[in-house]
Protein backbone atom coordinates (compact mmCIF):
# COMPACT_ATOMS: atom_id res chain seq x y z
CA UNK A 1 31.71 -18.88 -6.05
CA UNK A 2 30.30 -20.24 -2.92
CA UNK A 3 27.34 -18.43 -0.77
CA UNK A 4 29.37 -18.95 2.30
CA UNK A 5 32.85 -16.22 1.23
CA UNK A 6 29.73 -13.79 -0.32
CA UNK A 7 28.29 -13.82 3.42
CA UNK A 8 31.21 -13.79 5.01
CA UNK A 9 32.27 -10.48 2.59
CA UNK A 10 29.36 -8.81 3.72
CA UNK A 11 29.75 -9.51 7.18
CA UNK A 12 32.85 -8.00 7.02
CA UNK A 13 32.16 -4.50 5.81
CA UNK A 14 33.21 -5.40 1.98
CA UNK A 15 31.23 -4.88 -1.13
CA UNK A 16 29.59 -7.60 -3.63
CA UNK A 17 29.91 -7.26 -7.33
CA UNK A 18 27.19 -7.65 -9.99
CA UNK A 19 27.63 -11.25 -10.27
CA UNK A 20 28.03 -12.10 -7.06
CA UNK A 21 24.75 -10.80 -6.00
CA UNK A 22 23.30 -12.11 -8.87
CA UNK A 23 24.61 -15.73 -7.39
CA UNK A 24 22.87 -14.99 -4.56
CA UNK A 25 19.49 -13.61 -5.70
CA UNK A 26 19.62 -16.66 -8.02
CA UNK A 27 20.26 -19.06 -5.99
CA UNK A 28 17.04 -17.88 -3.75
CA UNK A 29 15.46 -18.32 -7.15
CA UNK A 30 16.28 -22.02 -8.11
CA UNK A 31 16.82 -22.99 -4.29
CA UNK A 32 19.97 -23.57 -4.94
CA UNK A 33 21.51 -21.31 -1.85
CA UNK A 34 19.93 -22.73 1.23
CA UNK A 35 17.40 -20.60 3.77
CA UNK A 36 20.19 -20.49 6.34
CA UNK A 37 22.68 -19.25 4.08
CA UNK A 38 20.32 -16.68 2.42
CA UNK A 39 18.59 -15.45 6.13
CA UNK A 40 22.73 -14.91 6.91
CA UNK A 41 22.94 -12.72 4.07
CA UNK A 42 19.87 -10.52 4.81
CA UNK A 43 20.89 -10.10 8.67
CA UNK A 44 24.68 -9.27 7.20
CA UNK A 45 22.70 -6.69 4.60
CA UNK A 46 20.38 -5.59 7.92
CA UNK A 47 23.44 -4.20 9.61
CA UNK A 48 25.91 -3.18 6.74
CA UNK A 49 23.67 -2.07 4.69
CA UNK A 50 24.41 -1.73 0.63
CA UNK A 51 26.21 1.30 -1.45
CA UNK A 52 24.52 2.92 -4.81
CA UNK A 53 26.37 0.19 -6.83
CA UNK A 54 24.93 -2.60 -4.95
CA UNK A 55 21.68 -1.67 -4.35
CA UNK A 56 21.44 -1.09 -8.16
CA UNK A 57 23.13 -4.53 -9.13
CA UNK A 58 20.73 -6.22 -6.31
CA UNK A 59 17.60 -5.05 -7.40
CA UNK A 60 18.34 -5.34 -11.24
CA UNK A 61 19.48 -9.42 -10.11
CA UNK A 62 16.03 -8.84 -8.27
CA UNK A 63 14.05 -7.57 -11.11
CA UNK A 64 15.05 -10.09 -13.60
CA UNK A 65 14.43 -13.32 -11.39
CA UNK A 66 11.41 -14.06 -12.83
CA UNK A 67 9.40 -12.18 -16.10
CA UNK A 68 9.58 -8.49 -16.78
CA UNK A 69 6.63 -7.29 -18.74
CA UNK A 70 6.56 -5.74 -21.63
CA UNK A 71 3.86 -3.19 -22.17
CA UNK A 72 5.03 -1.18 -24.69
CA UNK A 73 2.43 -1.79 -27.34
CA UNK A 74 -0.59 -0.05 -25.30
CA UNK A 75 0.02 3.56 -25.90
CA UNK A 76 0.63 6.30 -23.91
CA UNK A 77 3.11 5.78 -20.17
CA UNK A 78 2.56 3.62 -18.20
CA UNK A 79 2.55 5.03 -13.98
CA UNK A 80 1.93 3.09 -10.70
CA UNK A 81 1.43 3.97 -7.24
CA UNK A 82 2.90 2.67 -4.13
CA UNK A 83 1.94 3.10 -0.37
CA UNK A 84 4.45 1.90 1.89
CA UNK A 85 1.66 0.79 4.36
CA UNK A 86 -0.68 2.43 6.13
CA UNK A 87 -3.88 2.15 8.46
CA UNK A 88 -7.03 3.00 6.66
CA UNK A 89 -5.31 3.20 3.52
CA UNK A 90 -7.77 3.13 0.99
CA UNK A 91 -5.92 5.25 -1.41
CA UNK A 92 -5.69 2.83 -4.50
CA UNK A 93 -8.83 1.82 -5.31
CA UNK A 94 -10.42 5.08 -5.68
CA UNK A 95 -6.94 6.51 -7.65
CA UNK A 96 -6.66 3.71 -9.67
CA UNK A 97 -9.65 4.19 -12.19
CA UNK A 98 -9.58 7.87 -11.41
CA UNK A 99 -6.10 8.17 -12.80
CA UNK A 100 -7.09 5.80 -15.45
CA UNK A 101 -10.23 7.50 -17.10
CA UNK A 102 -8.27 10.64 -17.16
CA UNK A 103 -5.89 9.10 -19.29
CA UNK A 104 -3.02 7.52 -17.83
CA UNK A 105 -2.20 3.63 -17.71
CA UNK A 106 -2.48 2.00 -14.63
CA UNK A 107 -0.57 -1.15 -14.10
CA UNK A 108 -0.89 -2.07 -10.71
CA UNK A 109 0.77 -4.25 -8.67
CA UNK A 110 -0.46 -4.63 -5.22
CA UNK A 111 0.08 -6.56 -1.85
CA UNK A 112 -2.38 -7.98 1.23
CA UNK A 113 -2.69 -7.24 4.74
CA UNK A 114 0.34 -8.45 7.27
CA UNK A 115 0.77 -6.89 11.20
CA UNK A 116 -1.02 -4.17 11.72
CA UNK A 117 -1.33 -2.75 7.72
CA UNK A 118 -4.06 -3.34 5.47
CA UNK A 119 -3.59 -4.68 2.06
CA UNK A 120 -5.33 -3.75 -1.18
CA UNK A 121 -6.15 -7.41 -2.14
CA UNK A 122 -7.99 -8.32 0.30
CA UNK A 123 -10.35 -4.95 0.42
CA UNK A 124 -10.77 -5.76 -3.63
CA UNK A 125 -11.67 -9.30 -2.82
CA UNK A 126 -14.38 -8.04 -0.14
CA UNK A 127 -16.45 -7.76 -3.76
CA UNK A 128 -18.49 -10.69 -4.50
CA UNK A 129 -16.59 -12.67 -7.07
CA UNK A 130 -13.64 -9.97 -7.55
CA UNK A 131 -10.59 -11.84 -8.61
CA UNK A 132 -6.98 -10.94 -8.24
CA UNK A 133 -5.47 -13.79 -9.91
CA UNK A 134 -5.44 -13.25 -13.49
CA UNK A 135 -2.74 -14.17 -16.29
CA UNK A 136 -0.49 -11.76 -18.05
CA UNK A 137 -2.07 -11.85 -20.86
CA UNK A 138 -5.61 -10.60 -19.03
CA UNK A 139 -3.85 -8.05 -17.18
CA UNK A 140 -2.11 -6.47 -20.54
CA UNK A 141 -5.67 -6.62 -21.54
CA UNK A 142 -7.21 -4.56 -19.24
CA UNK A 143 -4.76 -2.42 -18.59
CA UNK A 144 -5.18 -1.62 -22.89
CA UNK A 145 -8.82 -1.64 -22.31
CA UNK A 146 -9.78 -0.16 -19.29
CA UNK A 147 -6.48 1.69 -18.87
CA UNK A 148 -6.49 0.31 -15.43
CA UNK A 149 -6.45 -3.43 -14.26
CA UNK A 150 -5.18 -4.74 -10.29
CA UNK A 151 -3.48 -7.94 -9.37
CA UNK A 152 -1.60 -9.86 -7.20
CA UNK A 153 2.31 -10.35 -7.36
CA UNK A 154 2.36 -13.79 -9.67
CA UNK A 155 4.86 -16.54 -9.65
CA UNK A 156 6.29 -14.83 -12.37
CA UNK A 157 6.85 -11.28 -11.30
CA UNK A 158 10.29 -11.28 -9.01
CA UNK A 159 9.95 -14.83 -7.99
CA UNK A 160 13.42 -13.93 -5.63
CA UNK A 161 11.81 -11.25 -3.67
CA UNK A 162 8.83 -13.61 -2.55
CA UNK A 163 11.28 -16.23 -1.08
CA UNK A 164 13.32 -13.31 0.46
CA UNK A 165 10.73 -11.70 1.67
CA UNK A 166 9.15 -14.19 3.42
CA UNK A 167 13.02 -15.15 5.22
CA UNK A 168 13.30 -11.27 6.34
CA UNK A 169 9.94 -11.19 7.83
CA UNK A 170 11.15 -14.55 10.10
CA UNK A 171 14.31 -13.07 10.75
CA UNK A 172 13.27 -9.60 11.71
CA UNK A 173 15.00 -7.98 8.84
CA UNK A 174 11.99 -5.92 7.02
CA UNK A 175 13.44 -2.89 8.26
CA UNK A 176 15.98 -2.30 6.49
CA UNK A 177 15.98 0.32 4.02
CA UNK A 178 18.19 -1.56 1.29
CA UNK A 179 16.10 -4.49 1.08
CA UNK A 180 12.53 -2.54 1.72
CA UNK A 181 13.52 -0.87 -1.44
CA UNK A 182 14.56 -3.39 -3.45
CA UNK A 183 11.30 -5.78 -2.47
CA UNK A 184 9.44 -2.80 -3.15
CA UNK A 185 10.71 -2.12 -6.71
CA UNK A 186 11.35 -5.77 -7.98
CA UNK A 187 7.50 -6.37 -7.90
CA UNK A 188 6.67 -2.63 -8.97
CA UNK A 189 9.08 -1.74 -12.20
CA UNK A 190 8.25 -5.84 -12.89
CA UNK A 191 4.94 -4.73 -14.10
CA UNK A 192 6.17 -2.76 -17.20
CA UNK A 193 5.79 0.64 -15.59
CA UNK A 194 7.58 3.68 -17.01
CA UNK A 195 6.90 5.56 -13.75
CA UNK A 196 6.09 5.41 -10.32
CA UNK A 197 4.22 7.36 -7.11
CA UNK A 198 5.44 6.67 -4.42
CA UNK A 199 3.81 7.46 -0.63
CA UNK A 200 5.78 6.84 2.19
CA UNK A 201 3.89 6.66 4.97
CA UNK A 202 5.56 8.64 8.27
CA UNK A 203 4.29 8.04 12.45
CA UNK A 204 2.45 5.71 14.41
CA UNK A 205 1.36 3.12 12.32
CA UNK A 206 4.25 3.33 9.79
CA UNK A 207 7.37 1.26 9.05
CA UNK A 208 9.11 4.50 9.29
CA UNK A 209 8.31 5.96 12.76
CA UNK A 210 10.44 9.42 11.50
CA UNK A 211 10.61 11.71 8.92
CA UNK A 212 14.63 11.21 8.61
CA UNK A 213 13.79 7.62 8.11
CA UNK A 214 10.73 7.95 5.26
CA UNK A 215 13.27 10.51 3.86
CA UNK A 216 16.02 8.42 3.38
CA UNK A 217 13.81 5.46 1.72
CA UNK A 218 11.99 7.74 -0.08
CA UNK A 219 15.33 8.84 -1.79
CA UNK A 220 16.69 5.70 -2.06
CA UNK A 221 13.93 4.71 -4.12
CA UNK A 222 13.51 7.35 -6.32
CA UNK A 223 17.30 7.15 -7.06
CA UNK A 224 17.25 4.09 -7.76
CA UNK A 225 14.30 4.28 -10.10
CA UNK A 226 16.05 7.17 -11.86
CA UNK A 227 19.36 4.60 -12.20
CA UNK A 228 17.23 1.80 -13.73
CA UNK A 229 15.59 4.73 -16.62
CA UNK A 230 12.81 5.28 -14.89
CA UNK A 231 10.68 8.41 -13.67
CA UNK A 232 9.54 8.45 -9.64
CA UNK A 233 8.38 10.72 -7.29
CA UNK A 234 7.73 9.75 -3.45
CA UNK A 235 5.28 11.91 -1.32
CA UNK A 236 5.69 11.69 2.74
CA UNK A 237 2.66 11.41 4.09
CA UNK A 238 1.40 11.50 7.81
CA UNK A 239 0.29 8.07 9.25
CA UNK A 240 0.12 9.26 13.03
CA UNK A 241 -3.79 8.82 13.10
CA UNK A 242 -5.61 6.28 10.51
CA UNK A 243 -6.63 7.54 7.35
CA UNK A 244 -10.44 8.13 6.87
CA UNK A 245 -13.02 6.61 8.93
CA UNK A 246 -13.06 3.39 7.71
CA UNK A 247 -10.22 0.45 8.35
CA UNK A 248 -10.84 -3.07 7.70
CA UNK A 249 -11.85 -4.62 3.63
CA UNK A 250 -15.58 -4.26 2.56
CA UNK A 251 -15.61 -0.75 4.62
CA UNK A 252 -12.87 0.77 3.26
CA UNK A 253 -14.34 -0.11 -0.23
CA UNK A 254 -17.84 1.31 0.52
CA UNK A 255 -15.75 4.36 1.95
CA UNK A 256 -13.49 4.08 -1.61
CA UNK A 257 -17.15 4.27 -3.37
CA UNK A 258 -18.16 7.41 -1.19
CA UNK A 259 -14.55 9.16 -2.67
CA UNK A 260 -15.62 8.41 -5.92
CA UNK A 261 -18.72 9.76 -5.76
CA UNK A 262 -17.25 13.12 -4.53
CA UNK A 263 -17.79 12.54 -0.72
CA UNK A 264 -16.13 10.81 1.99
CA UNK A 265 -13.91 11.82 4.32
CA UNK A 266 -11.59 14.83 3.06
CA UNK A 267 -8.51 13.59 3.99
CA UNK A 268 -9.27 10.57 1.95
CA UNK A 269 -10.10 12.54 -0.95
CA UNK A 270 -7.25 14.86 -0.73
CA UNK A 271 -4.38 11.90 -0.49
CA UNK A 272 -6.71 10.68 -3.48
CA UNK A 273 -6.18 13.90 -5.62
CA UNK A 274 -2.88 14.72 -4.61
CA UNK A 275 -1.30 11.36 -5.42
CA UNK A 276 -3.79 11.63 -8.64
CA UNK A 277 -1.90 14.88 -9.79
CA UNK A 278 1.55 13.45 -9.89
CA UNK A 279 0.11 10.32 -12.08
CA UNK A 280 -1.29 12.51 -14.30
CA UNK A 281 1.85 14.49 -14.75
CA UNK A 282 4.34 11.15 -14.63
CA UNK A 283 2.04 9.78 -16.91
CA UNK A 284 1.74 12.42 -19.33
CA UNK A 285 -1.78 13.00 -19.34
CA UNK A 286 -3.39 14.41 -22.52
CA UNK A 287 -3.89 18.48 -22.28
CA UNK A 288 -2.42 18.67 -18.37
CA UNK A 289 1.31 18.57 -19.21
CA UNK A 290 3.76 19.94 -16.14
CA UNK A 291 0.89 21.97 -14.51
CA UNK A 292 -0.20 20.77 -11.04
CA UNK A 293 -3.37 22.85 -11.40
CA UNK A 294 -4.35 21.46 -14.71
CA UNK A 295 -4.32 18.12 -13.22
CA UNK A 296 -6.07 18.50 -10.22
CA UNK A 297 -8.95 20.38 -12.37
CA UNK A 298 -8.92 17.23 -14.67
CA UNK A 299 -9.11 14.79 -11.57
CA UNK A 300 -12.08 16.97 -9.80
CA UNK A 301 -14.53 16.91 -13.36
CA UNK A 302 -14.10 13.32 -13.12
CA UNK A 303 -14.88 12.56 -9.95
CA UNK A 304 -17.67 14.95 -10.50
CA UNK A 305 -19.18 14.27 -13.74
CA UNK A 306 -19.49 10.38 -12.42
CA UNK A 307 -16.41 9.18 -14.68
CA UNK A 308 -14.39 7.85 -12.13
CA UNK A 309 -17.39 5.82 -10.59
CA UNK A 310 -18.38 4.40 -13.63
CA UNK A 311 -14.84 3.27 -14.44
CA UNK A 312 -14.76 1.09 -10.92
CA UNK A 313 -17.84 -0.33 -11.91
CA UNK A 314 -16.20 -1.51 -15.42
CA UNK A 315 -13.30 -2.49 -13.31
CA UNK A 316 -15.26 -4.83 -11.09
CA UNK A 317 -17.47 -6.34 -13.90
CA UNK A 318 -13.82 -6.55 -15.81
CA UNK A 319 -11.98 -8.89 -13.19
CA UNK A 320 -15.15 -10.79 -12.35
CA UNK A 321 -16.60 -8.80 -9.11
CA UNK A 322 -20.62 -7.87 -9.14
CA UNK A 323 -20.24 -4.28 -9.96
CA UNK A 324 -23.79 -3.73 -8.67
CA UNK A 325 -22.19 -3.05 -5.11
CA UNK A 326 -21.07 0.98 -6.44
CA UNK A 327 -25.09 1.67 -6.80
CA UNK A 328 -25.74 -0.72 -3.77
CA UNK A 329 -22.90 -1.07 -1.13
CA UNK A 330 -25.17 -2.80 1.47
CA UNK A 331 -24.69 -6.05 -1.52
CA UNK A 332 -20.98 -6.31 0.20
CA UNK A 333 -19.92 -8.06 2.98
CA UNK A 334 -21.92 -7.33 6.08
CA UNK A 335 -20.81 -8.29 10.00
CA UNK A 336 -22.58 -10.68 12.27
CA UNK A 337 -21.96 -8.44 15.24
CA UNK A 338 -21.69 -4.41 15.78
CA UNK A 339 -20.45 -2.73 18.90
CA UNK A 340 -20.36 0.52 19.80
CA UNK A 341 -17.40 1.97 21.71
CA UNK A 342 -18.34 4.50 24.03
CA UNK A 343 -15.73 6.96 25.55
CA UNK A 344 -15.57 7.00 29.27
CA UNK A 345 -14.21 10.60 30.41
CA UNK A 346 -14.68 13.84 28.52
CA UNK A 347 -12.34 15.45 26.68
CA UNK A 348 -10.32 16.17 23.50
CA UNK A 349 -9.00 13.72 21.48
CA UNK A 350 -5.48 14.42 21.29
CA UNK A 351 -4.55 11.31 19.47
CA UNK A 352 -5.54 8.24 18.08
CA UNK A 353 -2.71 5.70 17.55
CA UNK A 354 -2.69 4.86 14.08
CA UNK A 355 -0.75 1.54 14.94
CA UNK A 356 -2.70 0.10 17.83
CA UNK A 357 -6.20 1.24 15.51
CA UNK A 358 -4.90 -1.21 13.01
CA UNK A 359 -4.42 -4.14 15.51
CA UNK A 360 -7.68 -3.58 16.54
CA UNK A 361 -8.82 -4.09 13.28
CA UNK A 362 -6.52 -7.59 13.30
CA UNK A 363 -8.00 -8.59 16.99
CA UNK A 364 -11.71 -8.36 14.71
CA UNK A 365 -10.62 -10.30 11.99
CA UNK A 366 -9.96 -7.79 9.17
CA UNK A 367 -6.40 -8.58 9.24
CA UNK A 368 -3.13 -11.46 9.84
CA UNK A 369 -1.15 -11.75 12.58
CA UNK A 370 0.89 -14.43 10.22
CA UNK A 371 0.35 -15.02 6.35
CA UNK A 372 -1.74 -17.94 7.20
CA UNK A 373 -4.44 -16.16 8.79
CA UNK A 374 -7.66 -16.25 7.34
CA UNK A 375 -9.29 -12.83 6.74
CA UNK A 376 -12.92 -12.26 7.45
CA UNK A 377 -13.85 -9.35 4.56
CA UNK A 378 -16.78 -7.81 7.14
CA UNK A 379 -14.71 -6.93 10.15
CA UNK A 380 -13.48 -3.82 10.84
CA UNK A 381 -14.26 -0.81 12.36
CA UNK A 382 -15.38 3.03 11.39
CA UNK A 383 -13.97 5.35 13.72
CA UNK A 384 -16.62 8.29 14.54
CA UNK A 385 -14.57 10.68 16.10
CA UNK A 386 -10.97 12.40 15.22
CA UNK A 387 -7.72 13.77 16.40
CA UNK A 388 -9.14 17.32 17.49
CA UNK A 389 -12.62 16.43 18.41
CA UNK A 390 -14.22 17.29 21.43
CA UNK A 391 -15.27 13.92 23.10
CA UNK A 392 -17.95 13.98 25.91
CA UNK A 393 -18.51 10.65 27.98
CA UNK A 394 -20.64 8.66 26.46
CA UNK A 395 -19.68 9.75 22.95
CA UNK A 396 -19.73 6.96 20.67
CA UNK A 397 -15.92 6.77 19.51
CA UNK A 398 -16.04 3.83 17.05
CA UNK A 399 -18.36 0.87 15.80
CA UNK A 400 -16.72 -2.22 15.78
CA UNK A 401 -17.52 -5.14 13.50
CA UNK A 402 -16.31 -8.82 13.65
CA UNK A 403 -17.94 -12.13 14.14
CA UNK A 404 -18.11 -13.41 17.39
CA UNK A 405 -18.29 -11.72 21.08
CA UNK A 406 -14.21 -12.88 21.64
CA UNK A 407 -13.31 -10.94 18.56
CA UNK A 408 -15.46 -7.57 19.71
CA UNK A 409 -13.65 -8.17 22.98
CA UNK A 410 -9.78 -8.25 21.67
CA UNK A 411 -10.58 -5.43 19.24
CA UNK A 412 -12.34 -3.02 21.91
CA UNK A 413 -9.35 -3.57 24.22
CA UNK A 414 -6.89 -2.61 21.79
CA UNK A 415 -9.18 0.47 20.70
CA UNK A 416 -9.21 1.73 23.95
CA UNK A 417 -5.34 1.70 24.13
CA UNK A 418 -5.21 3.75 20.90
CA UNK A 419 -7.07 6.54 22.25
CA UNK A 420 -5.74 9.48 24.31
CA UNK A 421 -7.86 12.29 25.81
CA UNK A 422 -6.28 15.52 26.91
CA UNK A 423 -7.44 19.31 27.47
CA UNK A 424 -6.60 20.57 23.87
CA UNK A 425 -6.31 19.90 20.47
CA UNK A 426 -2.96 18.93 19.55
CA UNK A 427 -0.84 20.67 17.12
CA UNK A 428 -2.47 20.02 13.41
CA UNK A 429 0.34 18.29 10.91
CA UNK A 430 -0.09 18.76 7.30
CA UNK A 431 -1.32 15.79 5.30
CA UNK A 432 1.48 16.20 2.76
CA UNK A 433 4.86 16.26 4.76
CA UNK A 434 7.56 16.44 1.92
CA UNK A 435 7.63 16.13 -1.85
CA UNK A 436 11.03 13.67 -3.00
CA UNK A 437 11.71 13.85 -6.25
């Protein structure tokens, strides 16, 4: 078998078998199929695309590149959640131990901040002394004790799909659907889940700038969780305009803290407790069973009664973060420099680019342009007016944070660009576009 007739098959039009993927995804494993050869195969993928049979044989060659954990001795299901990448998308850290203290497992997985998306990581490591890194064994543990516990993708978990990934992002090849899923899943099922939420993200600052496009991911993952034995249901949700107020790390945490205290902004909170509901139901939750109701009541006492809140704080102390900040949010990551962005025209805002919002956010510092990029955990921004607001001049549309005039400068130009004034308030889209699964 040589990688060269595999990429020349695909090329073609044909179809791979089981082993010959498995050459391949091996072979990005050990190193023993060369960058070229493997960046030829992703670019043949990019425009053939795979069938069912493929895709499942890929992504099972994926899964098994590196360690699949076992979790089965902590009782009860085990359910994850999954944003496909958002602006101001806060979502995990206040569903994580919410989900968790109402009864469900939470083994999550999660990513960092590339382009214009943020990435969980690097708003958890805007904690004093939070750590990401942790063994296995430590994350088993947590998971058993706390029922919730988040890390970073280890050199164990898919070991293929962080070589591959890395060659389709430098050969312009995320986009496609076949291998978004498959990077997606490798690192997610890797983690020992038995189910997983999924929320595609639809609009402006989405991957998947249409609803015909989210759809057709969203169903090729679920399928193909349902193919490998395991349960998954994908909300589309609307990423047109940023989520919340806040977008950039040690905001959106103090933001995360507000949700969990039963405040915040509601959009937040109802991505929060919608997302929340299908974890509870994946996951089997005790006295909720198939009743959507049920769960959301069970998710609202315990953001109410202070459960939620004090299971972050555990969380925190657990994975070696001061959990003092959920009392005391001012003890995280403050900015050398605010600015105020003032709007100079009255008007409505009709729309506030989603995308451009969260290079703004990258021009400050909160983000990478490339994986190299340093992060600085106190820049951001917190947007004070939204899409439907009536905006006089002089109205203070944002406050920007970062730490030096040149960054305040980059990010306020790019703000500006995001934001478009008309005469009315533009049709309002649900929050919730479509339920797969």
């Amino acid at each position: 078998m040589r990688a060269y007739d595999l990429i020349r098959k695909k090329r073609d039009g044909g179809s791979l078998s089981a082993d010959e993927l498995q050459y391949l995804v091996r072979g990005a494993t050990s190193g023993g199929v060369a960058d070229e050869q493997l960046a030829a195969f992703l670019m043949a993928v990019f425009f053939r695309g795979m069938d069912a049979q493929e895709l499942k044989a890929w992504l099972h060659a994926m899964l098994h590149s590196g360690r699949v954990l076992d979790l089965s001795a902590i009782p009860g299901r085990k359910v994850d959640k999954h944003s496909t990448g958002g602006v101001g998308d806060k979502i995990s850290l206040p569903l994580a131990p919410l989900v968790a203290v109402c009864g469900v497992k939470v083994p999550m997985v999660s990513g960092r901040s590339l382009g214009h998306t943020g990435g969980t990581l690097d708003k958890l490591e805007s904690i004093p002394g939070f750590t990401v890194d942790l063994s296995i064994a430590r994350f088993a543990e947590l998971v058993n004790r706390l029922g919730v516990c988040l890390i970073g993708q280890t050199a164990e978990i898919a070991p293929a799909d962080r070589k591959l990934y890395a060659l389709r992002d430098a050969t312009a090849t995320v986009e496609s659907i076949p291998l978004i899923a498959s990077s997606i899943l490798s690192k997610k099922l890797a983690a020992g889940v038995d189910a997983l939420v999924l929320d595609v993200k639809v609009g402006r600052g989405a991957f998947m700038k249409s609803v015909e496009e989210a759809r057709t991911l969203a169903r090729t993952m679920v399928d193909l969780c349902k193919a490998l034995g395991r349960g998954c249901v994908a909300l589309l949700t609307d990423m047109d305009a940023p989520l919340g107020s806040a977008v950039g790390n040690a905001v959106e945490v103090r933001e995360s803290i507000d949700i969990l205290r039963g405040a915040g902004p509601q959009d937040v909170r109802e991505l929060t407790l919608r997302l929340g509901v299908e974890m509870l139901i994946a996951g089997e939750a005790p006295g909720v069973g198939n009743d959507p109701l049920l769960a959301r009541m069970r998710l609202e006492t315990a953001l109410a009664d202070g459960a939620a809140l004090k299971r972050f704080a555990q969380l925190i102390e657990a994975q070696g973060g001061d959990p003092s900040v959920v009392d005391n949010p001012s003890q995280l990551p403050q900015p050398k420099l605010v600015r105020e962005v003032r709007a100079d025209r009255s008007g409505v805002l009709a729309a506030f680019d989603a995308e451009l919002v969260g290079l703004a956010a990258v021009e400050l510092g909160a983000g990478r342009a490339r994986k190299e990029d340093v992060v600085d955990p106190a820049a951001g921004l917190l947007l004070q007016k939204r899409v439907g607001d009536q905006v006089r001049e002089g109205d203070v549309l944002a406050e920007l944070h970062a730490a030096t005039e040149s960054r305040l400068d980059a990010g306020e130009l790019r703000l500006r660009a995001a934001v478009q004034l008309g005469d009315a308030p533009p049709p309002r889209k649900p929050l919730v576009l479509e339920r797969i699964g």
